[in-house]
Protein backbone atom coordinates (compact mmCIF):
# COMPACT_ATOMS: atom_id res chain seq x y z
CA UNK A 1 -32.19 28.58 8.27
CA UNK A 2 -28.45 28.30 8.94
CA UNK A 3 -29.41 24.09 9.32
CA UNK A 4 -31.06 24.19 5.92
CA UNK A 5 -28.27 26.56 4.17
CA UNK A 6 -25.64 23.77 5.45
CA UNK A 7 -27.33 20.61 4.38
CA UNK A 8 -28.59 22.17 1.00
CA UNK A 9 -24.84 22.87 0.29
CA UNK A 10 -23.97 19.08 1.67
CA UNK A 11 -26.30 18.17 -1.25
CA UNK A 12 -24.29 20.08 -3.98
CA UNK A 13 -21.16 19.05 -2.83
CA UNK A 14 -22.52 15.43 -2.63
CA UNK A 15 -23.57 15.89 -6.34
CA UNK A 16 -20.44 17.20 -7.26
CA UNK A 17 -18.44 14.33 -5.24
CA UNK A 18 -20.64 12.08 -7.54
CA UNK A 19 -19.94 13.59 -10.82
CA UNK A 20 -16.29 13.74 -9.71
CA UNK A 21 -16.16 9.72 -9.16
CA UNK A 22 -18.45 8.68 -11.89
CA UNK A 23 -16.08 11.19 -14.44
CA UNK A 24 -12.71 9.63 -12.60
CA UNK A 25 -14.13 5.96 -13.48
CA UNK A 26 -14.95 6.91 -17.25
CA UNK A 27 -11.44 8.56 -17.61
CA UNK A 28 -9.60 4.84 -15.75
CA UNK A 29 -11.83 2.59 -18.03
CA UNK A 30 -11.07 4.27 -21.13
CA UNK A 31 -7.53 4.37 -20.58
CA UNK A 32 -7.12 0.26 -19.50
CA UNK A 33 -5.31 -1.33 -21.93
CA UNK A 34 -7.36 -3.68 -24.49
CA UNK A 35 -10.09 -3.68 -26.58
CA UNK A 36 -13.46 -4.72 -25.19
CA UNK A 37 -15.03 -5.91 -28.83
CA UNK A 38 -12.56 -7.92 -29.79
CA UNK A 39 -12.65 -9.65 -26.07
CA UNK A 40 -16.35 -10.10 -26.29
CA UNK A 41 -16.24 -11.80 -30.14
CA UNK A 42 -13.33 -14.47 -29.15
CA UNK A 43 -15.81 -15.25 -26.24
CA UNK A 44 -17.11 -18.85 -26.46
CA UNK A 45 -19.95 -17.99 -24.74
CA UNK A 46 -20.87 -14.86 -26.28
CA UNK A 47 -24.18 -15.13 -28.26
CA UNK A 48 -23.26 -12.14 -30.86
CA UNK A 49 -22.84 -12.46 -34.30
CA UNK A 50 -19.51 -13.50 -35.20
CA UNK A 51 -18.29 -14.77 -31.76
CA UNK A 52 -15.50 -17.20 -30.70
CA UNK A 53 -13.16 -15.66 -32.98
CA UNK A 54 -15.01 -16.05 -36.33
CA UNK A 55 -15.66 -12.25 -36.96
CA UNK A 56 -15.61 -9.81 -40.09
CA UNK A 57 -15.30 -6.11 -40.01
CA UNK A 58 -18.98 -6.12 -40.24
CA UNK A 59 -19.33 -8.00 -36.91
CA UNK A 60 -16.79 -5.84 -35.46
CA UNK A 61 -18.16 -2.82 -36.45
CA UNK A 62 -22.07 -4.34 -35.47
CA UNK A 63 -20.69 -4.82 -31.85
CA UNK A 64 -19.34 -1.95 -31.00
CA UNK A 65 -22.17 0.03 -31.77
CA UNK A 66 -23.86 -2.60 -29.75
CA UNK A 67 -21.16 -1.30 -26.55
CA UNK A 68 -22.19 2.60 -27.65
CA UNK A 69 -17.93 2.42 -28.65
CA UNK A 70 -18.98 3.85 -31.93
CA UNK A 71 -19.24 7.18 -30.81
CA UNK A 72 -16.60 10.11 -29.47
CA UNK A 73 -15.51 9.67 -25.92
CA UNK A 74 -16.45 13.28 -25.32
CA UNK A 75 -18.06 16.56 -26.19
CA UNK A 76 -15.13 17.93 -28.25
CA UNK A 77 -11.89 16.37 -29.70
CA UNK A 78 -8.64 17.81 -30.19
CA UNK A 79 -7.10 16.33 -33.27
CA UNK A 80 -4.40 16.99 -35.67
CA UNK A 81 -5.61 19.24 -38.45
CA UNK A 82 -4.41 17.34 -41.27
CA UNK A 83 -7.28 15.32 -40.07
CA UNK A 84 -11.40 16.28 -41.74
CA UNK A 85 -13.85 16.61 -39.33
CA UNK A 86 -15.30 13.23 -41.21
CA UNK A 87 -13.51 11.56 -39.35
CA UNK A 88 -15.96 10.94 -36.43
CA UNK A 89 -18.88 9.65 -38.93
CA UNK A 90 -16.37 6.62 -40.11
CA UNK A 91 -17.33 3.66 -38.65
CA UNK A 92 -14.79 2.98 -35.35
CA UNK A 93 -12.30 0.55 -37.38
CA UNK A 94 -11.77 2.68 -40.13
CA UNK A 95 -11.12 6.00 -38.11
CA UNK A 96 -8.46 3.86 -36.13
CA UNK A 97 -7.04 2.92 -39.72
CA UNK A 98 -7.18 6.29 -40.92
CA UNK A 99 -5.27 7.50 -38.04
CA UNK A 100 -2.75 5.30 -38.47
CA UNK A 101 -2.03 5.61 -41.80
CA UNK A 102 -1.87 9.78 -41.63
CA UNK A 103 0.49 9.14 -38.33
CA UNK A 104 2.77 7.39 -41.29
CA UNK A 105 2.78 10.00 -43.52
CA UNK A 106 -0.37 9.57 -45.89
CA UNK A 107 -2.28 12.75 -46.28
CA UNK A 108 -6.30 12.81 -45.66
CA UNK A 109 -6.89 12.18 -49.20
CA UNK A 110 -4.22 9.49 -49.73
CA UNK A 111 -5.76 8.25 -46.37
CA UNK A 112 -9.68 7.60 -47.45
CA UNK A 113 -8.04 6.47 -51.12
CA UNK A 114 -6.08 3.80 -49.59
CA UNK A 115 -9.75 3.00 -47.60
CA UNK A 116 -11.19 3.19 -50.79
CA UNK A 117 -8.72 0.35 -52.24
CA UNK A 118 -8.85 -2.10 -49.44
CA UNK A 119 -12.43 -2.16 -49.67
CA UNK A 120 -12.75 -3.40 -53.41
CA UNK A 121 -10.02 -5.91 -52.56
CA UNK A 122 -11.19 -9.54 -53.31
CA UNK A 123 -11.88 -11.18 -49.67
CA UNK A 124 -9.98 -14.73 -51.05
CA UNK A 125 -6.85 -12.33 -51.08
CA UNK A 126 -4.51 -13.21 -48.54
CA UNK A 127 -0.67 -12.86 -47.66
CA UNK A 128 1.23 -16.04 -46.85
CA UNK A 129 1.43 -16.91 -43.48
CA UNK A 130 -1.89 -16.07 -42.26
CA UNK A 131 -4.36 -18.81 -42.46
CA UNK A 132 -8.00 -17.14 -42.48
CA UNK A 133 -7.39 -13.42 -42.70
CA UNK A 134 -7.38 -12.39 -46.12
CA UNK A 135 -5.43 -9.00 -47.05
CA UNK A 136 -8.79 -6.61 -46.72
CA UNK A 137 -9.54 -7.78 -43.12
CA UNK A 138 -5.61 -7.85 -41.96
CA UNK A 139 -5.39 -4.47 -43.11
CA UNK A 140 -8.08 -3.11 -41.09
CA UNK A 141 -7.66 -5.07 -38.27
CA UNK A 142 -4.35 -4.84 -38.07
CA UNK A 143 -2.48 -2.09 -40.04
CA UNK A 144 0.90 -2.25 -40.76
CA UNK A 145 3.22 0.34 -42.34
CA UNK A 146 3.56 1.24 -45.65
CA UNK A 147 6.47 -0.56 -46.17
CA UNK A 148 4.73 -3.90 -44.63
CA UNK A 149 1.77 -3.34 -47.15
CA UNK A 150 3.99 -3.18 -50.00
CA UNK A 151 5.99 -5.87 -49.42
CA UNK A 152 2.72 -8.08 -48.05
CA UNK A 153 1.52 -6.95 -52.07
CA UNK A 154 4.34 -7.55 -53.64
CA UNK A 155 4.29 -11.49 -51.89
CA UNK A 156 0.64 -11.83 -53.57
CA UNK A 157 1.54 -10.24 -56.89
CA UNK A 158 4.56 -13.12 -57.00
CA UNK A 159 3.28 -16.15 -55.00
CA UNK A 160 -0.66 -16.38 -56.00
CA UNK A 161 -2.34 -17.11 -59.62
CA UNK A 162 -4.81 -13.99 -59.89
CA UNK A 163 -6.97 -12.89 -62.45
CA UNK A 164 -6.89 -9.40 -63.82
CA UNK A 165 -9.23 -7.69 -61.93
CA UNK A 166 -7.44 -9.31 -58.53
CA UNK A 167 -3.88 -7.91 -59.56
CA UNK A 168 -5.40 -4.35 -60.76
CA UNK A 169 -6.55 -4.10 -56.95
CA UNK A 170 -3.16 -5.49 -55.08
CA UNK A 171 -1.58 -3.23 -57.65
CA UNK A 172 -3.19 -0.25 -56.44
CA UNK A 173 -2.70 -1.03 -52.94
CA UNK A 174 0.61 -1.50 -53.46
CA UNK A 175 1.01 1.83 -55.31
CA UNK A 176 -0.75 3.73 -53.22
CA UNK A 177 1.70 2.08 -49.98
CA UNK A 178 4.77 3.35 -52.24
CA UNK A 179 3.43 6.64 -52.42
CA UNK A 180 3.18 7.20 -48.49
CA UNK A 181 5.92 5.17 -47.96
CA UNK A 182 8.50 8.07 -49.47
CA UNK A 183 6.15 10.92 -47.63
CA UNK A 184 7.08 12.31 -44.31
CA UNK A 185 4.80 13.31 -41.73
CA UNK A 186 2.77 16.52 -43.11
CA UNK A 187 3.13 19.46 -40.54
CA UNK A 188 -0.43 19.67 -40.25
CA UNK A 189 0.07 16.74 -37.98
CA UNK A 190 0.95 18.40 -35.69
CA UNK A 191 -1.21 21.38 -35.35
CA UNK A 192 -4.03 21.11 -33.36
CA UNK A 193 -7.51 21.26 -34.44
CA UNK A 194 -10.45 20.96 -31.76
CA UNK A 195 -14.03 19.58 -33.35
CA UNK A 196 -17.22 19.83 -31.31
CA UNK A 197 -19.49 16.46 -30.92
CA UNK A 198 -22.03 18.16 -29.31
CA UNK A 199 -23.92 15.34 -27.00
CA UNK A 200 -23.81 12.76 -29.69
CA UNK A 201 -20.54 11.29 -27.61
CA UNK A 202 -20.02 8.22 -24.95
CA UNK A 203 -19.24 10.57 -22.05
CA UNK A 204 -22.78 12.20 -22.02
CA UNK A 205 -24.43 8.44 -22.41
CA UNK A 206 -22.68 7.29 -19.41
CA UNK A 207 -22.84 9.93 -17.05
CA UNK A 208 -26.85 10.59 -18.08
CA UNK A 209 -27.52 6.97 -17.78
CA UNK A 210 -25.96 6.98 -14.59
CA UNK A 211 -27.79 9.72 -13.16
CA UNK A 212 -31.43 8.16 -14.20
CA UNK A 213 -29.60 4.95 -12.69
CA UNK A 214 -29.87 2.94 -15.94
CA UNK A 215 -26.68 1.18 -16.41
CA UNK A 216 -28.45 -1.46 -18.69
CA UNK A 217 -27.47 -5.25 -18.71
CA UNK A 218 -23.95 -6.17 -18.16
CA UNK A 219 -21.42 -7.22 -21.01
CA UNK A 220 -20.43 -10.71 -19.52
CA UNK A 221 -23.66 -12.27 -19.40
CA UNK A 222 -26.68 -10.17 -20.08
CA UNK A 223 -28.21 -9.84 -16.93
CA UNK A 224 -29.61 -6.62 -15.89
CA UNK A 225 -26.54 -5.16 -13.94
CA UNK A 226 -29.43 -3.81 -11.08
CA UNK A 227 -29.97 -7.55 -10.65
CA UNK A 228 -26.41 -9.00 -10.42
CA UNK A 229 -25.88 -6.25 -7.72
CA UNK A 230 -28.72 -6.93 -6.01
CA UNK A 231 -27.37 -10.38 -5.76
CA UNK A 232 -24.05 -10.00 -4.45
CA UNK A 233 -25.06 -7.22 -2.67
CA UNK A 234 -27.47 -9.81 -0.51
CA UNK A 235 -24.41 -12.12 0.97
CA UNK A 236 -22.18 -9.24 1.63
CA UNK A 237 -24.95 -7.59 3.69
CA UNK A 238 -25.27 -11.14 5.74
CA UNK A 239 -21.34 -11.79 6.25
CA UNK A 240 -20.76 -7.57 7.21
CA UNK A 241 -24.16 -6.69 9.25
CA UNK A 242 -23.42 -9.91 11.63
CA UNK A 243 -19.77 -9.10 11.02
CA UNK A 244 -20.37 -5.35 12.36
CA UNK A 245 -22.43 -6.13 14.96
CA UNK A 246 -20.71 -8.32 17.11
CA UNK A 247 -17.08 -6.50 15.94
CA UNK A 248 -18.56 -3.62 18.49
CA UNK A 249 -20.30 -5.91 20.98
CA UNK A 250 -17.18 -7.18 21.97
CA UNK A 251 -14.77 -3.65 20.81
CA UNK A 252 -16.26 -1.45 22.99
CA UNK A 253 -16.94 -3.44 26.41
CA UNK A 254 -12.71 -4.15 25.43
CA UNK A 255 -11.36 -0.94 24.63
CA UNK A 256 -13.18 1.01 27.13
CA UNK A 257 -12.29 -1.10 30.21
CA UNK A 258 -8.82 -1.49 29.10
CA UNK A 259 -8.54 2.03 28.93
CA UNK A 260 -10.47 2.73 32.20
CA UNK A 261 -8.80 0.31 34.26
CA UNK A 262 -5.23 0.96 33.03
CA UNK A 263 -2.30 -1.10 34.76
CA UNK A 264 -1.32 -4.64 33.71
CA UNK A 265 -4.82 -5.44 32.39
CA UNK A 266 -4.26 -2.45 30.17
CA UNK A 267 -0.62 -3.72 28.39
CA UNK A 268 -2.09 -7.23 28.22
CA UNK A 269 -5.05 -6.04 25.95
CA UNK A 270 -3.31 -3.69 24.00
CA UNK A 271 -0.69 -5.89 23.10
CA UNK A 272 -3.58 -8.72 22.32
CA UNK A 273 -5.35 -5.82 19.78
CA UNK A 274 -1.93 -5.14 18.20
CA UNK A 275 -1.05 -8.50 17.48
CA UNK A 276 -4.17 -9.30 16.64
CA UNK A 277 -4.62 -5.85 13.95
CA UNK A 278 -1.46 -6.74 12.59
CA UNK A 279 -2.67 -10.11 11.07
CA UNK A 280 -3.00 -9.65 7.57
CA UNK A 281 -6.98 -10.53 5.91
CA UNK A 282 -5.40 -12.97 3.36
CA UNK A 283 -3.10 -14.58 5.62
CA UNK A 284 -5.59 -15.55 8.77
CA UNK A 285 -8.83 -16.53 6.12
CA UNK A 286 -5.97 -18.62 4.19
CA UNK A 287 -5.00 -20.48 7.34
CA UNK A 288 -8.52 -21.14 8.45
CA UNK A 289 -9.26 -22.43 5.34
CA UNK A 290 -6.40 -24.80 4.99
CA UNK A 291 -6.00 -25.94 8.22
CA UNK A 292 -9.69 -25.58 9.95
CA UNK A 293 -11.99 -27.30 7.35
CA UNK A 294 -10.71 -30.46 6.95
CA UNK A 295 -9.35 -33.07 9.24
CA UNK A 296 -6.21 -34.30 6.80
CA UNK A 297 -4.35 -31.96 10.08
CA UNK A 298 -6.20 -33.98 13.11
CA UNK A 299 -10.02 -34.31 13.83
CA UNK A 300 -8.95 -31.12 16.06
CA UNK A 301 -8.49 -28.89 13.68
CA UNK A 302 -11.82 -29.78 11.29
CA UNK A 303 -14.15 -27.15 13.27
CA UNK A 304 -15.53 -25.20 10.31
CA UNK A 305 -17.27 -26.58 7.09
CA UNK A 306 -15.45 -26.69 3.93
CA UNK A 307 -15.73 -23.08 2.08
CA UNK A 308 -17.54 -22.40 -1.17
CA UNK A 309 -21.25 -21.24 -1.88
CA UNK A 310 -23.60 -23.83 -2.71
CA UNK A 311 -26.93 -24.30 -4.66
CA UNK A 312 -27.05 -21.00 -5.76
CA UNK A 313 -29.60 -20.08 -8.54
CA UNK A 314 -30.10 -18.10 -10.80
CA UNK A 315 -33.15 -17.42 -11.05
CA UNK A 316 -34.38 -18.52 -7.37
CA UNK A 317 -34.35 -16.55 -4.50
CA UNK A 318 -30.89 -14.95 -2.77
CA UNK A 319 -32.21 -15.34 0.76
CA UNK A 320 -32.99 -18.83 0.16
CA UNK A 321 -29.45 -19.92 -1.56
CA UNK A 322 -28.31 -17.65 1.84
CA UNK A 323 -30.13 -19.56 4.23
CA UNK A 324 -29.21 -23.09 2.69
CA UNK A 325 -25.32 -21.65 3.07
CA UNK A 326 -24.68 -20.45 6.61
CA UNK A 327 -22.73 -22.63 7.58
CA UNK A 328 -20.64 -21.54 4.45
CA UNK A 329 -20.39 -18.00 6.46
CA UNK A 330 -18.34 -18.93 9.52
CA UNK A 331 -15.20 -18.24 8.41
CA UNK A 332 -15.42 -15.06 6.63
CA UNK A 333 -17.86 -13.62 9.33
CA UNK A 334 -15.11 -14.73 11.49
CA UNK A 335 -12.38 -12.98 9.76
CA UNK A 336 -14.12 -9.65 9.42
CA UNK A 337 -15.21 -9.21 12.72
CA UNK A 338 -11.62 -9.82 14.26
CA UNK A 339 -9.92 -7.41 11.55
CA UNK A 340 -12.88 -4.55 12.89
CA UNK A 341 -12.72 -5.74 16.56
CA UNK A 342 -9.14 -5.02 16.41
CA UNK A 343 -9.12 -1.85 14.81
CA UNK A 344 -12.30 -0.63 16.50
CA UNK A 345 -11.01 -1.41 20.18
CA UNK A 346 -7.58 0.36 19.61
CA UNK A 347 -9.45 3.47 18.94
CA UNK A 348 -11.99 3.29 21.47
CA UNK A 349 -9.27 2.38 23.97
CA UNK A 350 -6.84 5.28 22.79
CA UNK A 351 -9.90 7.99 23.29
CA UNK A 352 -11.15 6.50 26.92
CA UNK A 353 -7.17 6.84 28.00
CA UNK A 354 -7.28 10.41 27.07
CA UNK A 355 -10.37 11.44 28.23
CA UNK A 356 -10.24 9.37 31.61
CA UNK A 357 -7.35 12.28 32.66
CA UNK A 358 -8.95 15.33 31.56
CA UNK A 359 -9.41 17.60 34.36
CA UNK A 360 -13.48 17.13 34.05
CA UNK A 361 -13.13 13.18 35.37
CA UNK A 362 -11.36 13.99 38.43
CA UNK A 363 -13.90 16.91 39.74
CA UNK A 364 -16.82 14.38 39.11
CA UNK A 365 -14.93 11.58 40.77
CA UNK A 366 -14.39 14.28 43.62
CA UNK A 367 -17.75 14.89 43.83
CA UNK A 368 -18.79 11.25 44.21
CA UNK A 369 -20.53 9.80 41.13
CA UNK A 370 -19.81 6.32 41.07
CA UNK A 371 -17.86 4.78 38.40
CA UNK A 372 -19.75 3.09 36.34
CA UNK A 373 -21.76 6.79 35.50
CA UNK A 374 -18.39 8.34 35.04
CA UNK A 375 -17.23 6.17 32.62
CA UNK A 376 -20.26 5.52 30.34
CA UNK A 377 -22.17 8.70 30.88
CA UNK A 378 -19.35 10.98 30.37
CA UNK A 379 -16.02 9.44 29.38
CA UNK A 380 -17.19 7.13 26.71
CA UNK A 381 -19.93 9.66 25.27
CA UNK A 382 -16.98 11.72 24.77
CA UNK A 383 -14.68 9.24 23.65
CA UNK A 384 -16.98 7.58 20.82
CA UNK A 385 -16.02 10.42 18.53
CA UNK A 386 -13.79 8.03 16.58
CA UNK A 387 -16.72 5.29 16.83
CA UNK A 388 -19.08 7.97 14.82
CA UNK A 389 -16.42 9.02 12.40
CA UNK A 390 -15.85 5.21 11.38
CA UNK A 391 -19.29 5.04 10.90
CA UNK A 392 -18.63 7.04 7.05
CA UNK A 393 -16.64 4.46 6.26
CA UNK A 394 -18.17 1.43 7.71
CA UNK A 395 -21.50 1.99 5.76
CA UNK A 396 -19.85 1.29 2.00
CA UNK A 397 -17.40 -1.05 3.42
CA UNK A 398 -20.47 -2.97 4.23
CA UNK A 399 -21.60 -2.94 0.67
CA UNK A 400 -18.05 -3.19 -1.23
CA UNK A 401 -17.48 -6.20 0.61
CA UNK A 402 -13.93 -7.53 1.55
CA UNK A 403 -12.86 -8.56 -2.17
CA UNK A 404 -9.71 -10.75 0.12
CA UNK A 405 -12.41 -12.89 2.01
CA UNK A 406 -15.24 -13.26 -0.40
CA UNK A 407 -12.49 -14.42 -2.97
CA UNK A 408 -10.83 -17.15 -1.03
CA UNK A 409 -13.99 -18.40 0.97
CA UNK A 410 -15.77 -18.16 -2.72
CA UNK A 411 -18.89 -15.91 -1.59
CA UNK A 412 -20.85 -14.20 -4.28
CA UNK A 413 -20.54 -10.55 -2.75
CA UNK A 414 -20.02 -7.47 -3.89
CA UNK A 415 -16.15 -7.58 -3.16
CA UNK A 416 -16.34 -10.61 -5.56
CA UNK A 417 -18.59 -9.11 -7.99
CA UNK A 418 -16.06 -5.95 -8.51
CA UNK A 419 -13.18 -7.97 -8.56
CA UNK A 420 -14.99 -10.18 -11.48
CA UNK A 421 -16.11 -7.25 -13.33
CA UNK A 422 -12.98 -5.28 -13.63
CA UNK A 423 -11.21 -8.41 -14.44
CA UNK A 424 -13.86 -9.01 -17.21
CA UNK A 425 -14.29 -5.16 -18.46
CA UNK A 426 -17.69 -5.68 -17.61
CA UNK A 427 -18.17 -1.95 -16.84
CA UNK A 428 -21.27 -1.51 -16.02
CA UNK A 429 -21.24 -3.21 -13.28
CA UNK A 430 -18.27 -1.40 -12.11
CA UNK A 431 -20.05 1.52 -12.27
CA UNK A 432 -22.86 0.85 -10.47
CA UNK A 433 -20.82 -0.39 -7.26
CA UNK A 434 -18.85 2.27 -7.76
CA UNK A 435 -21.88 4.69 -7.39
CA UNK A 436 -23.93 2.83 -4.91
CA UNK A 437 -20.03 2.93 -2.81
CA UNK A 438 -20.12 6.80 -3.57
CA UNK A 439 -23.79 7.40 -2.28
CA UNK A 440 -22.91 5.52 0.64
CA UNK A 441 -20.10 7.40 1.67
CA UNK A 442 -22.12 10.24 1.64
CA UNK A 443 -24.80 9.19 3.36
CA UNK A 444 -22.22 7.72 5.99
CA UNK A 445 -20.98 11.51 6.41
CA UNK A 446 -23.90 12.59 6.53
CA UNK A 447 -25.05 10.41 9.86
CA UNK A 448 -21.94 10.80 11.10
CA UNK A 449 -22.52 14.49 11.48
CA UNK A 450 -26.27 14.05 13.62
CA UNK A 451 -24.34 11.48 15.54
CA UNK A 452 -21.53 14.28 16.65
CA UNK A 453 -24.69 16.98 17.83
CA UNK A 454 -26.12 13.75 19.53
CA UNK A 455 -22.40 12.69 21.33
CA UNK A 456 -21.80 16.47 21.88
CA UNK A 457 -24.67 19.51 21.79
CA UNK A 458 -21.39 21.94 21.46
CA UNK A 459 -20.93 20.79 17.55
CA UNK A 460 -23.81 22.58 15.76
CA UNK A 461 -24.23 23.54 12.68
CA UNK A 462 -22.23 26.75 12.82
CA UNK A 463 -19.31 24.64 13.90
CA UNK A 464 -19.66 22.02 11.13
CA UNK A 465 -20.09 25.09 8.57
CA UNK A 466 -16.64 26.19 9.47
């Protein structure tokens, strides 16, 4: 019962860990600076209406519905109350315009006025100086102040031949600028006013979505964001399994008999591990790759093959594109499994010193069990503690990847794949390594805690609970 009771509450907690990430990334991606429609219209490659920097208001408006941006970021708002809770129902451009103009002075009903104006104006209308943007689609895309709108009017009024209907509407405009130009800020700006959304709002979408794990296709190139993962995901398990592996073949035969056998051979080692832990990632994959794939240096010094992925499709198999580039994988296999034979055989070493003097050692060495039992049946089952508690770490670090190594050796992983996507604000695929990194962790905790009943029957459940 007690066993059930504590992994029931792991669950929650693992659920609320979740929520608690997937919230944290919503929160950092709505507060990066930039606009993710605009990026995806001036994108060459971008097959929307209105891309590569030809857009309208209309496109605008088209895409970011397209992005779910059209909708409130979460269940309730707190706004000034000079704002009208119509606010949220204007399309995205015109609520930021709105705002604006009220943050200058203009009341809510000079505000959807002044809307009202720039709308009818004639789309040939346009201030000096700014080739293809006529006076309507500057203003929305770009408001000014009042006292830029009036003087951008007054230029058209004086420098362009316009018919009467054309100077009736830059008239208004220019008017209605005047008016809120001489205004100060209302004090209802600056009493807040909360308005409920209800689950009509971007927060719910994503963190829904999430939960059903459907994060849709991703914003750079339309693939299914599942299948880009899955992708990346497939090279950063080959490089970190092998990587793992033989980091703690060769870290714990090291660590342990460095430990155990103490003296000179002891100093030697440990200074070896330090020096060797205190090479940086970037700098040791940079050197092998400058100096070690080519023979410009020597025919010495060309032992690995030049760096880069190869033949990779699209639409073919991973494996295969894998298997045709493993030659591709020496150096950043290499790399990783020094930086975690390093770390890993300072911490087995440390715990195998410390155990190696506990009273418990010398009584079985007094009692004549040979030395190769004492050290691997008792010392090192007691030392591997830190080997188990790595273990919640070592299971997403396998699927994050090493963003350092995949970048410079150019390997499709996931460390790439993140690195790609945040640089792109292609957010979906952010979130879903984010939550497949999340799950992970858990899980990792999770073995990690069987492992410590298996290294030690003393840690139960009762122990864990407290």
């Amino acid at each position: 019962n007690s066993a059930c009771m504590y992994y029931v509450r792991r669950l929650l907690w693992s659920l609320v860990t979740i929520w608690l990430i997937l919230s944290a990334t919503f929160v950092i991606t709505r507060l990066i600076p930039g606009d993710p429609v605009i990026e995806l219209l001036n994108d060459s490659n971008t097959s929307i209406p209105g891309g590569s920097g030809n857009y309208s208001v209309d496109d605008y408006q088209r895409t970011a519905q397209l992005l779910h941006l059209d909708k409130p970021p979460f269940y309730f708002s707190i706004v000034p109350a000079e704002f009208h809770r119509d606010l949220f129902d204007m399309p995205i451009l015109i609520q930021r315009f709105t705002r604006h103009v009220i943050r200058e002075g203009a009341t809510w009903e000079q505000a959807n006025q002044l809307i009202e104006t720039i709308q009818q104006l004639d789309p040939g209308i346009a201030p000096a100086g700014t080739p293809g943007h006529s006076l309507r689609e500057l203003s929305i895309f770009s408001p000014s102040s009042p006292e830029k709108m009036v003087e951008q009017s007054n230029q058209i009024l004086q420098s362009q031949d316009l018919d009467s209907a054309q100077r009736v509407e830059v008239t208004r405009l220019r008017n209605l600028a005047n008016q809120i130009q001489t205004q100060s800020v209302s004090f209802m700006y600056f009493i807040p006013m909360p308005i409920w959304h209800g689950s009509d709002n971007m927060y719910h979408d994503w963190i829904t979505s999430t939960f059903r794990l459907q994060l849709g296709d991703s914003e750079v190139d339309g693939l299914p964001v599942w299948t880009k993962i899955g992708r990346a995901l497939t090279w950063t398990l080959c490089i970190n399994v092998v990587s793992i592996i033989l980091a703690y073949l060769f870290s714990i035969p090291i660590g342990t008999y460095a430990a155990w056998k103490g003296g000179r051979f002891d100093q030697i080692i440990n200074l070896f591990l330090y020096v060797l832990y205190s090479l940086p990632v970037f700098w040791l994959t940079t050197i092998l790759v400058v100096f070690f794939t080519t023979g410009e240096y020597g025919t010495w010094t060309n032992l690995f093959p030049a760096t880069g992925i190869m033949n990779v499709a699209t639409s073919g198999s991973t494996w295969s594109a894998v298997l045709q580039n493993l030659d591709q994988l020496i150096i950043p296999v290499l790399v990783m499994s020094t930086s975690v034979m390093a770390y890993v055989s300072r911490q087995i070493r440390n715990s195998v010193h410390i155990e190696k003097n506990k009273t418990y050692i010398w009584q079985a060495r007094s009692m004549g069990m040979s030395e190769h039992r004492l050290l691997w049946r008792h010392a090192f089952r007691n030392a591997s503690f830190p080997l188990i508690t790595m273990i919640a770490y070592l299971i997403p670090a396998m699927i994050s990847g090493s963003l350092v190594v995949e970048v410079i050796c150019n390997i499709p992983g996931m460390g790439r794949l993140m690195y790609d996507s945040i640089f792109n604000q292609d957010w979906n695929v952010v979130l879903g390594i984010v939550l497949i990194s999340g799950v992970l962790t858990i899980i990792g905790i999770w073995i990690s805690d069987l492992l410590y009943q298996w290294a030690d029957p003393r840690v139960n459940i009762q122990n864990l609970n407290t």
